[in-house]
Protein backbone atom coordinates (compact mmCIF):
# COMPACT_ATOMS: atom_id res chain seq x y z
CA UNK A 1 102.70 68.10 -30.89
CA UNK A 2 101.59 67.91 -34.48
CA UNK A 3 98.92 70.40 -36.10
CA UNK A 4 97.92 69.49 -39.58
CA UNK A 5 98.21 73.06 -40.72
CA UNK A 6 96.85 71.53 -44.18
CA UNK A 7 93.26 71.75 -42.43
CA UNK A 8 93.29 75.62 -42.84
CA UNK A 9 94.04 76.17 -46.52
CA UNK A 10 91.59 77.05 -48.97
CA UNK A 11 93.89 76.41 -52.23
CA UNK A 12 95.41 73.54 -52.65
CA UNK A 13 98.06 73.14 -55.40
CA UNK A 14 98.00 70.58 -57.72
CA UNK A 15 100.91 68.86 -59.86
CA UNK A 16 100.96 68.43 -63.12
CA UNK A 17 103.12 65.40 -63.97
CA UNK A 18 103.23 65.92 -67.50
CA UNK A 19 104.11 69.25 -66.90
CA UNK A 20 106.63 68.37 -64.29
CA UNK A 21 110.20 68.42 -65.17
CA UNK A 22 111.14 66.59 -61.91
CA UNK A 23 113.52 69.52 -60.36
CA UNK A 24 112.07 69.14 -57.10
CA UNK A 25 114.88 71.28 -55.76
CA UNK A 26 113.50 74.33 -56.84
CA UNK A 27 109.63 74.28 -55.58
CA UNK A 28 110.98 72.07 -52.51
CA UNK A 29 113.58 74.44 -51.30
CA UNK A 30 111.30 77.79 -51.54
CA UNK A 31 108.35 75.84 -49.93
CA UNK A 32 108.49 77.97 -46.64
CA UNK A 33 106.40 74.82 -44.80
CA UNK A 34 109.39 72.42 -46.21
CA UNK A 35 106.20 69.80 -47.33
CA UNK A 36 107.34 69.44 -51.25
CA UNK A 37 109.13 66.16 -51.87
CA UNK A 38 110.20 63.58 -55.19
CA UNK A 39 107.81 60.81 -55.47
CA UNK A 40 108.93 57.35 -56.67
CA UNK A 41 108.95 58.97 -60.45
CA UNK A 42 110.75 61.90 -59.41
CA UNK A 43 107.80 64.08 -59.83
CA UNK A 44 106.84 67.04 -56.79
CA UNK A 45 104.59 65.50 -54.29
CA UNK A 46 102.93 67.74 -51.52
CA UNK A 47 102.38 66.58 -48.18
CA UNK A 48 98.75 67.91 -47.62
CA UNK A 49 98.36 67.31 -43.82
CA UNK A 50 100.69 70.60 -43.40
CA UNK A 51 101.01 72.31 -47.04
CA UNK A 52 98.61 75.94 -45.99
CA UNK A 53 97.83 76.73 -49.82
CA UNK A 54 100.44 79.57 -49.65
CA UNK A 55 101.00 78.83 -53.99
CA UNK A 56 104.96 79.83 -53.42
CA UNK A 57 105.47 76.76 -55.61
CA UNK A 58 102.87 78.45 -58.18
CA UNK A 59 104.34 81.37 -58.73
CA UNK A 60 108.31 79.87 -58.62
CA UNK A 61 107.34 76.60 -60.84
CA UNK A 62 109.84 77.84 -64.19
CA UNK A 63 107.45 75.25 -66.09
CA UNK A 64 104.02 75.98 -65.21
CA UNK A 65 103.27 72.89 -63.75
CA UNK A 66 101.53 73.75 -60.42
CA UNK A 67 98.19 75.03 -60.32
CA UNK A 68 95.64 76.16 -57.69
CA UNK A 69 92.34 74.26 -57.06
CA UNK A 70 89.76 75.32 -54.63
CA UNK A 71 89.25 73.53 -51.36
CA UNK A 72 85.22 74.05 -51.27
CA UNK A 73 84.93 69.80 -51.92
CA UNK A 74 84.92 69.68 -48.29
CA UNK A 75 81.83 71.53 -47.64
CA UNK A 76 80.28 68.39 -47.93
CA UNK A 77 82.44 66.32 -45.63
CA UNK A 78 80.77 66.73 -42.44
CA UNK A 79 83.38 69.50 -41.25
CA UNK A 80 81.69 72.84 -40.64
CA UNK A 81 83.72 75.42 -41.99
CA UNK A 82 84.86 79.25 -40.62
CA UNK A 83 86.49 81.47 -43.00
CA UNK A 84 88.51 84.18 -42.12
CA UNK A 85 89.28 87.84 -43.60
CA UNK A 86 91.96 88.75 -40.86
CA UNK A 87 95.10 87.32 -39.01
CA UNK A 88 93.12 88.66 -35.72
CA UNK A 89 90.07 86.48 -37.06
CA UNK A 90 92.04 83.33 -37.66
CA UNK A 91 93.53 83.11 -34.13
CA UNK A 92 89.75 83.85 -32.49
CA UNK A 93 88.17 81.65 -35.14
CA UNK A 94 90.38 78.48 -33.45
CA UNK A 95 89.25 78.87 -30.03
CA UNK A 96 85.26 79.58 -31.67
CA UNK A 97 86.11 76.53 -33.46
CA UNK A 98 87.33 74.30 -30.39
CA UNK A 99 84.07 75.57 -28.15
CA UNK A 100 81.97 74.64 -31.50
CA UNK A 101 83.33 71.21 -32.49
CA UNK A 102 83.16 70.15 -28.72
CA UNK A 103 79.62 71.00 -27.90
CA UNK A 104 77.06 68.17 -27.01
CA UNK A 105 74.54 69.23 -29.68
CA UNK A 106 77.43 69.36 -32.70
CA UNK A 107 80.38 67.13 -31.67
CA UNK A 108 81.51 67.82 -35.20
CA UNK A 109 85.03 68.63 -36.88
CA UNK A 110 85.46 72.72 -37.60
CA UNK A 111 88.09 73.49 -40.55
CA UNK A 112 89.32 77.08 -39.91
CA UNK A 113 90.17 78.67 -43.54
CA UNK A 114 92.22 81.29 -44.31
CA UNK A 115 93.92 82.22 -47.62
CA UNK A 116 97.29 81.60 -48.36
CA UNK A 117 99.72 83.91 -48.62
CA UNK A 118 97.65 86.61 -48.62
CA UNK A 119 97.43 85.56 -44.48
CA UNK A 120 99.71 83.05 -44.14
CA UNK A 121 102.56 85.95 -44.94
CA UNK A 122 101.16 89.08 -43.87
CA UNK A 123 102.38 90.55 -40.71
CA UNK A 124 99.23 92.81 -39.22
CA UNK A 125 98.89 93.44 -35.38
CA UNK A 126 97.25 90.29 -33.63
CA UNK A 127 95.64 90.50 -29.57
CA UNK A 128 96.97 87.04 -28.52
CA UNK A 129 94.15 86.23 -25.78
CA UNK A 130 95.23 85.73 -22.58
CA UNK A 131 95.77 81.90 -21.32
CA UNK A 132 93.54 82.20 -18.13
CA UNK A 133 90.79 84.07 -20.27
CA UNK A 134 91.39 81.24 -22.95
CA UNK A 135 90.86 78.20 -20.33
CA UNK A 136 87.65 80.03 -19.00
CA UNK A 137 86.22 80.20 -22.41
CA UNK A 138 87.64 76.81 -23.45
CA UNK A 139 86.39 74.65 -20.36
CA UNK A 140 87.89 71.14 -20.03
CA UNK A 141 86.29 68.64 -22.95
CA UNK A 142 83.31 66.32 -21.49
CA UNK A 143 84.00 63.47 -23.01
CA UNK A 144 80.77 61.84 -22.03
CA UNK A 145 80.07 58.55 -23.06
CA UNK A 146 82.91 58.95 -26.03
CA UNK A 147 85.37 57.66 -23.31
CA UNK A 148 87.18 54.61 -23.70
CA UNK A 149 86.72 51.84 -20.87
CA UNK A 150 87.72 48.30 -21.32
CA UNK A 151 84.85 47.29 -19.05
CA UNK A 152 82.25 49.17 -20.43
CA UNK A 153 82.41 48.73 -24.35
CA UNK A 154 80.71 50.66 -26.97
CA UNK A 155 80.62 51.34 -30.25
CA UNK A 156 81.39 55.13 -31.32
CA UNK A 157 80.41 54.47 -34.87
CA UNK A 158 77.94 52.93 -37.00
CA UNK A 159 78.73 49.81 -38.85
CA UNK A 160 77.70 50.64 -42.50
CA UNK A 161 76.54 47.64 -43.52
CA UNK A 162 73.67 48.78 -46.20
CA UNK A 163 72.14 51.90 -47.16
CA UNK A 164 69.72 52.18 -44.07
CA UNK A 165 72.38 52.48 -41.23
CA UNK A 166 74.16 54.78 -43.71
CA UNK A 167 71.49 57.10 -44.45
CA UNK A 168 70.43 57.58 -40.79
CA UNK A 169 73.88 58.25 -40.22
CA UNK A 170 74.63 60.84 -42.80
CA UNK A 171 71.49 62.49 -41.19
CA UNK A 172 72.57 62.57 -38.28
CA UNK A 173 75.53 64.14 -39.33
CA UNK A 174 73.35 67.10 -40.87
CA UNK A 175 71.23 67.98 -38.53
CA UNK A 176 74.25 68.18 -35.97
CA UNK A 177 75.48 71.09 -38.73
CA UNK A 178 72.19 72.52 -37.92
CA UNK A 179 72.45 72.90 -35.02
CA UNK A 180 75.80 74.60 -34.94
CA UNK A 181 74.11 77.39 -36.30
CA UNK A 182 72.56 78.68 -33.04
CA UNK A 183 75.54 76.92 -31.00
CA UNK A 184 77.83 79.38 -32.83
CA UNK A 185 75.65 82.46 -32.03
CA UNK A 186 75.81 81.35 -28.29
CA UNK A 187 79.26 80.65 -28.62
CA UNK A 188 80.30 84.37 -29.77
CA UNK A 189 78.55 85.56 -27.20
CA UNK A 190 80.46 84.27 -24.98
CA UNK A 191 83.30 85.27 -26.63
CA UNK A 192 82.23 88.58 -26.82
CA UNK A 193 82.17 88.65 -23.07
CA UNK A 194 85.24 86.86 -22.88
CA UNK A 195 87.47 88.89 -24.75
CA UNK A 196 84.99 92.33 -26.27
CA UNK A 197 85.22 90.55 -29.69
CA UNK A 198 82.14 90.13 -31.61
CA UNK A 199 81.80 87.59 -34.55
CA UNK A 200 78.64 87.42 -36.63
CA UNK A 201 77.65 84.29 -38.73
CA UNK A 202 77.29 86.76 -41.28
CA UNK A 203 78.95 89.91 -41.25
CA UNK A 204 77.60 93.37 -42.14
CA UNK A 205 79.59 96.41 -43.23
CA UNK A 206 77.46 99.67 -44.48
CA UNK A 207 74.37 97.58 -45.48
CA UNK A 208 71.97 100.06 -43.68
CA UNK A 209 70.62 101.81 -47.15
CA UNK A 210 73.06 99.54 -49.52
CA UNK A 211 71.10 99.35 -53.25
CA UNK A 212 73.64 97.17 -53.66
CA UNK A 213 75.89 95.22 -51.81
CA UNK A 214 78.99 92.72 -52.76
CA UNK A 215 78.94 89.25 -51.37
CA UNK A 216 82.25 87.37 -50.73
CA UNK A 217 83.94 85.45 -47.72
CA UNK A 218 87.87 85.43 -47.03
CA UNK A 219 90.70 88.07 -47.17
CA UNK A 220 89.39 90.03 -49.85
CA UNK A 221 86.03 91.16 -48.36
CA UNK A 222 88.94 94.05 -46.59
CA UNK A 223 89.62 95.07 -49.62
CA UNK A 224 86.24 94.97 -50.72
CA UNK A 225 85.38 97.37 -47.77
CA UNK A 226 87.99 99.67 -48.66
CA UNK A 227 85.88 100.03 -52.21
CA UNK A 228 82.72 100.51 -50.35
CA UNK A 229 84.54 103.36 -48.53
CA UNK A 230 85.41 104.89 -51.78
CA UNK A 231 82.30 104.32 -53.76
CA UNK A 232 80.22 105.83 -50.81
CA UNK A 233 82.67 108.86 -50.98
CA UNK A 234 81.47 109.40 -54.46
CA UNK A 235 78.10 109.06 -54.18
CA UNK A 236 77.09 105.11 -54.35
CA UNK A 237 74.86 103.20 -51.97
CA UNK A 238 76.83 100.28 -51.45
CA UNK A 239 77.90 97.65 -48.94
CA UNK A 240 79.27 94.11 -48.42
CA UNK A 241 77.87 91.16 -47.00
CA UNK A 242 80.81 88.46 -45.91
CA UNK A 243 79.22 84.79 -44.48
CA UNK A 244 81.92 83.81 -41.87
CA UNK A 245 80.34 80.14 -41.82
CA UNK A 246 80.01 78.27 -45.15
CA UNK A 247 78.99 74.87 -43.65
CA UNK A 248 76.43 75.08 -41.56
CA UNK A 249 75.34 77.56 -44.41
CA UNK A 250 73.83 80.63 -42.43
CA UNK A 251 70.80 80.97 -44.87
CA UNK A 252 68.72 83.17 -42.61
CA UNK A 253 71.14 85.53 -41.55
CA UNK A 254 71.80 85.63 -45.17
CA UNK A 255 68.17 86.66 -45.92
CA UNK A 256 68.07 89.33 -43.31
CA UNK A 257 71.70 90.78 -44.29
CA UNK A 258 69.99 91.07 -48.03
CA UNK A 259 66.68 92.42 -47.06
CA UNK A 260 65.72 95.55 -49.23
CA UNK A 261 69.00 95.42 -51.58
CA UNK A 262 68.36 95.83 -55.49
CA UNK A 263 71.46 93.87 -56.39
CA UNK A 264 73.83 91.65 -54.94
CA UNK A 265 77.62 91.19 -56.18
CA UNK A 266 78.47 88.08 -55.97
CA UNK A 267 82.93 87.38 -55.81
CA UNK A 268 83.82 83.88 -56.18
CA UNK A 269 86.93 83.10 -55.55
CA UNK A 270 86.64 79.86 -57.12
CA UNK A 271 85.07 78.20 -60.11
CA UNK A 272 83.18 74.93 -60.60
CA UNK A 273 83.90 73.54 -63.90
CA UNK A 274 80.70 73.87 -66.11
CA UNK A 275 78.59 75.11 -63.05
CA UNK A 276 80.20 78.88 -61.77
CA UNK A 277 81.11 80.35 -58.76
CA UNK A 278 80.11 78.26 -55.44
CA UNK A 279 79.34 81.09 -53.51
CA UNK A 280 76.71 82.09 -55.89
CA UNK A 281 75.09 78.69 -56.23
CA UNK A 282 74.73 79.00 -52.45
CA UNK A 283 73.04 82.13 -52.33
CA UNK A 284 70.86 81.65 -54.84
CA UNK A 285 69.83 78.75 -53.44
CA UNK A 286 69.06 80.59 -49.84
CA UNK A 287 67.41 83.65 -51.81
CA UNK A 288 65.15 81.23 -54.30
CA UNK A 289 61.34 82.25 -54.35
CA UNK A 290 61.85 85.50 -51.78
CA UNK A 291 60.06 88.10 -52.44
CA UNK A 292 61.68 91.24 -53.28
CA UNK A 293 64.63 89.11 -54.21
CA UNK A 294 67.95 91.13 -55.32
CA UNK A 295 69.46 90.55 -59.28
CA UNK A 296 72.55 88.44 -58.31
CA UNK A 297 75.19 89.43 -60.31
CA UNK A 298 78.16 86.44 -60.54
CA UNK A 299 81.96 87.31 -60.61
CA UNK A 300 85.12 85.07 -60.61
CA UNK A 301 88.27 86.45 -59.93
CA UNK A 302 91.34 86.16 -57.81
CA UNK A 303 92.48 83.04 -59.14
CA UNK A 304 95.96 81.56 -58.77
CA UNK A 305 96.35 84.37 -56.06
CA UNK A 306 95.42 87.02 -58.94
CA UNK A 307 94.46 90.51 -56.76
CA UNK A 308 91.46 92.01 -57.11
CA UNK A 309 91.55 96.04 -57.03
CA UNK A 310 90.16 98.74 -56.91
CA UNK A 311 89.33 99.50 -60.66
CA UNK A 312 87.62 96.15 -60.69
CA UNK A 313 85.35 96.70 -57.61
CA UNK A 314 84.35 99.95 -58.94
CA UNK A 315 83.68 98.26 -62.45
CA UNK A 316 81.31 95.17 -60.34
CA UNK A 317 79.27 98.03 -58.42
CA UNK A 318 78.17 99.78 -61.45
CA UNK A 319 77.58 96.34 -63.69
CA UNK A 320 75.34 95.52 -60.89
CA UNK A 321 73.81 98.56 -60.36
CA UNK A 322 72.77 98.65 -63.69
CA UNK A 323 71.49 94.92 -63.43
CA UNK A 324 69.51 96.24 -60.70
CA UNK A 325 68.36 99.01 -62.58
CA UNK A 326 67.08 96.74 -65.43
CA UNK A 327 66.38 93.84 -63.40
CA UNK A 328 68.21 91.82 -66.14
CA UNK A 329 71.46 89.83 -64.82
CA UNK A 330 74.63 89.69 -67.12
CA UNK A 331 76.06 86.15 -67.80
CA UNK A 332 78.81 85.27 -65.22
CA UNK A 333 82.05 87.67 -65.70
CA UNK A 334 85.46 86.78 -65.40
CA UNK A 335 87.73 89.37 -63.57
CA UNK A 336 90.54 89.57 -66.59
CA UNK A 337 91.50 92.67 -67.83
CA UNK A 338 92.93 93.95 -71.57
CA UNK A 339 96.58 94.01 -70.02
CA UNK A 340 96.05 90.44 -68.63
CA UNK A 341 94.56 89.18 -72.39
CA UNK A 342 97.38 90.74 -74.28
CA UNK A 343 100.11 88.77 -72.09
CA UNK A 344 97.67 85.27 -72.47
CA UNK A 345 97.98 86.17 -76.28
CA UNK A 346 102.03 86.73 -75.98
CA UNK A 347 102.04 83.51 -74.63
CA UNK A 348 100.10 82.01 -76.91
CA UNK A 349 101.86 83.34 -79.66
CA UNK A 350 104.88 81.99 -77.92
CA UNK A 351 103.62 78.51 -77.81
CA UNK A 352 101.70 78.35 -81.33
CA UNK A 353 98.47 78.49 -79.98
CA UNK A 354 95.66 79.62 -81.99
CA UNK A 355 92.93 81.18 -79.60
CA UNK A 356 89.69 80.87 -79.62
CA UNK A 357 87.64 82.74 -82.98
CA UNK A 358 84.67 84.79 -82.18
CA UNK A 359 82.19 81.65 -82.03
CA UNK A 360 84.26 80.28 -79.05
CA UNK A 361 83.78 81.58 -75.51
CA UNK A 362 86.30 83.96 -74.62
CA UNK A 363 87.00 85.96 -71.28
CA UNK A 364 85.57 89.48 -72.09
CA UNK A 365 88.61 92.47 -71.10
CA UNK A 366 86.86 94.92 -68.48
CA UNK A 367 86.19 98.10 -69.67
CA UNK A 368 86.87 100.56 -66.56
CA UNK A 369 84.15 102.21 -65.28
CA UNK A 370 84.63 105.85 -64.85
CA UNK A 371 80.93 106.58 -63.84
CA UNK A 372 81.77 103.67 -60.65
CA UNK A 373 85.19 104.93 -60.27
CA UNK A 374 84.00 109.03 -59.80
């Protein structure tokens, strides 16, 4: 049987054939999935059915000619979505997933994301459920009136002919995302009976008297709890928020999970070309005209695979603390440190580059926080 793996990865890695020097046999033969090939010009082409977003070919490419691209376009497919922070999460996420996609009230395609590498490769203790508990939770699929009979035919799609049938149909589509909201909380339930695993729509770590919180989905929100360990150590109010569901978008979960904080952190890993973060345009969409509303506070970072540690979650809490303190947000803020500029300037040296004078936008070095880091 073949599983397009491709369906979980939340990078994808692009090509860039000017870039491309056309030796194939060095991204090809350290592509651990074996899914990098020479197209008709020679050029690396990825087979994205099965290619999980790992970036070896990133990181290995001598000429620079891979790069990373987020896979958020397919919020807006029609596939709910399920990201995952932990190995143990991805392999209960699948079966969630299969119960999800196949109820009567969603009948919709679930993408299970993890991150690359950073899951793909690690090696962490997993509780493989057991087969008998597995078939109890995942009951044979009703196939209802989807069944194929040559003496009963039907059509299991609508014939988009103008905008009308379209419309209806996109609609459809969307309130069938709706409804996997309360379909999912059912669903871990059941789960959590199943197997004494509970899974959240939105998951809260700390948040009891958080002032302020971080907001982020995927493998880094474990890191990010290890930060809320040490910041509460010294002294700081803080928690983290992590939406497991991105489509359906679990906006009043999100609300509750957010209720009484000052200011929210917001970690995109991702950016939207002359928009942001996604993340953030998400939740401050859900949190628009609340009362009582937290100072969002937006950070990129963890691009390409780059880590985020602990210096720079102690330097997010206290920018947002002091946002919240001042009720005044800072513009959007790269995670890109002085050591990380002076090698971009190396390299620019190195190519003849002039970078950008003082009237140009540039990505502002972090200072480390040693009142957030005490």
């Amino acid at each position: 049987m073949q599983v397009r793996t491709g369906l979980w990865r939340t990078l994808r890695p692009i090509v860039d054939t000017e870039r491309c020097r056309k030796c194939v046999w060095v991204c090809g033969s350290l592509c651990p999935d074996g899914v990098i090939f020479p197209d008709v010009e020679g050029h690396a082409a990825i087979d994205f059915d099965h290619c999980k977003g790992c970036l070896v070919c990133l990181a290995q490419c001598p000429w620079h000619a891979i790069e990373a691209v987020p896979e958020r376009a397919a919020r807006d497919s029609g596939f709910l979505q399920i990201h995952c922070a932990t190995c143990q999460e991805i392999v209960d996420a699948i079966l969630i997933a299969y119960r999800l996609a196949e109820d009567a009230a969603v009948r919709l395609p679930v993408i299970v994301n993890l991150d690359g590498f950073y899951l793909s490769f690690t090696r962490e203790p997993v509780d493989l459920p057991d087969t008998e508990a597995a078939a109890r939770f995942l009951p044979p699929f009703d196939a209802g009136t989807l069944a194929f009979r040559a003496g009963h035919p039907v059509s299991e799609a609508v014939a988009v002919l103008g905008g009308g049938p379209y419309s209806y149909f996109r609609y459809q589509i969307h309130l069938a995302a709706e409804a996997a909201l309360d379909v999912f909380d059912q669903t871990a339930g059941v789960f959590e009976a199943t197997f004494g695993r509970r899974y959240e729509a939105v998951e809260r770590y700390r948040m009891d008297d958080a002032d302020v919180a971080f907001l982020m989905i995927e493998s880094f929100a474990t890191k990010a709890k290890a930060a809320v360990g040490r910041l509460r150590a010294a002294g700081h109010k803080v928690g983290l928020v992590r939406p497991r569901l991105l489509r359906p978008f679990p906006e009043a979960a999100l609300r509750a999970a957010l209720k009484g904080v000052k200011g929210v952190a917001v970690v995109d890993q991702n950016l939207s070309m002359g928009k942001g973060g996604i993340l953030f345009a998400e939740v401050a969409s859900a949190l628009y005209g609340l009362d009582g509303a937290p100072v969002l506070v937006s950070f990129i970072g963890g691009l390409g695979g780059r880590d985020i540690d602990a210096d720079d979650f102690a330097e997010m809490a206290a920018v947002t603390q002091k946002a919240a303190d001042t009720g005044e947000a800072p513009p959007p803020r790269l995670l890109f440190d002085a050591d990380e500029l002076a090698e971009v300037r190396k390299l620019q040296t190195l190519a003849a580059v002039e970078w950008p004078k003082e009237s140009e936008p540039e990505p502002e070095p972090e200072p480390k926080s040693e009142e957030a880091a005490s």
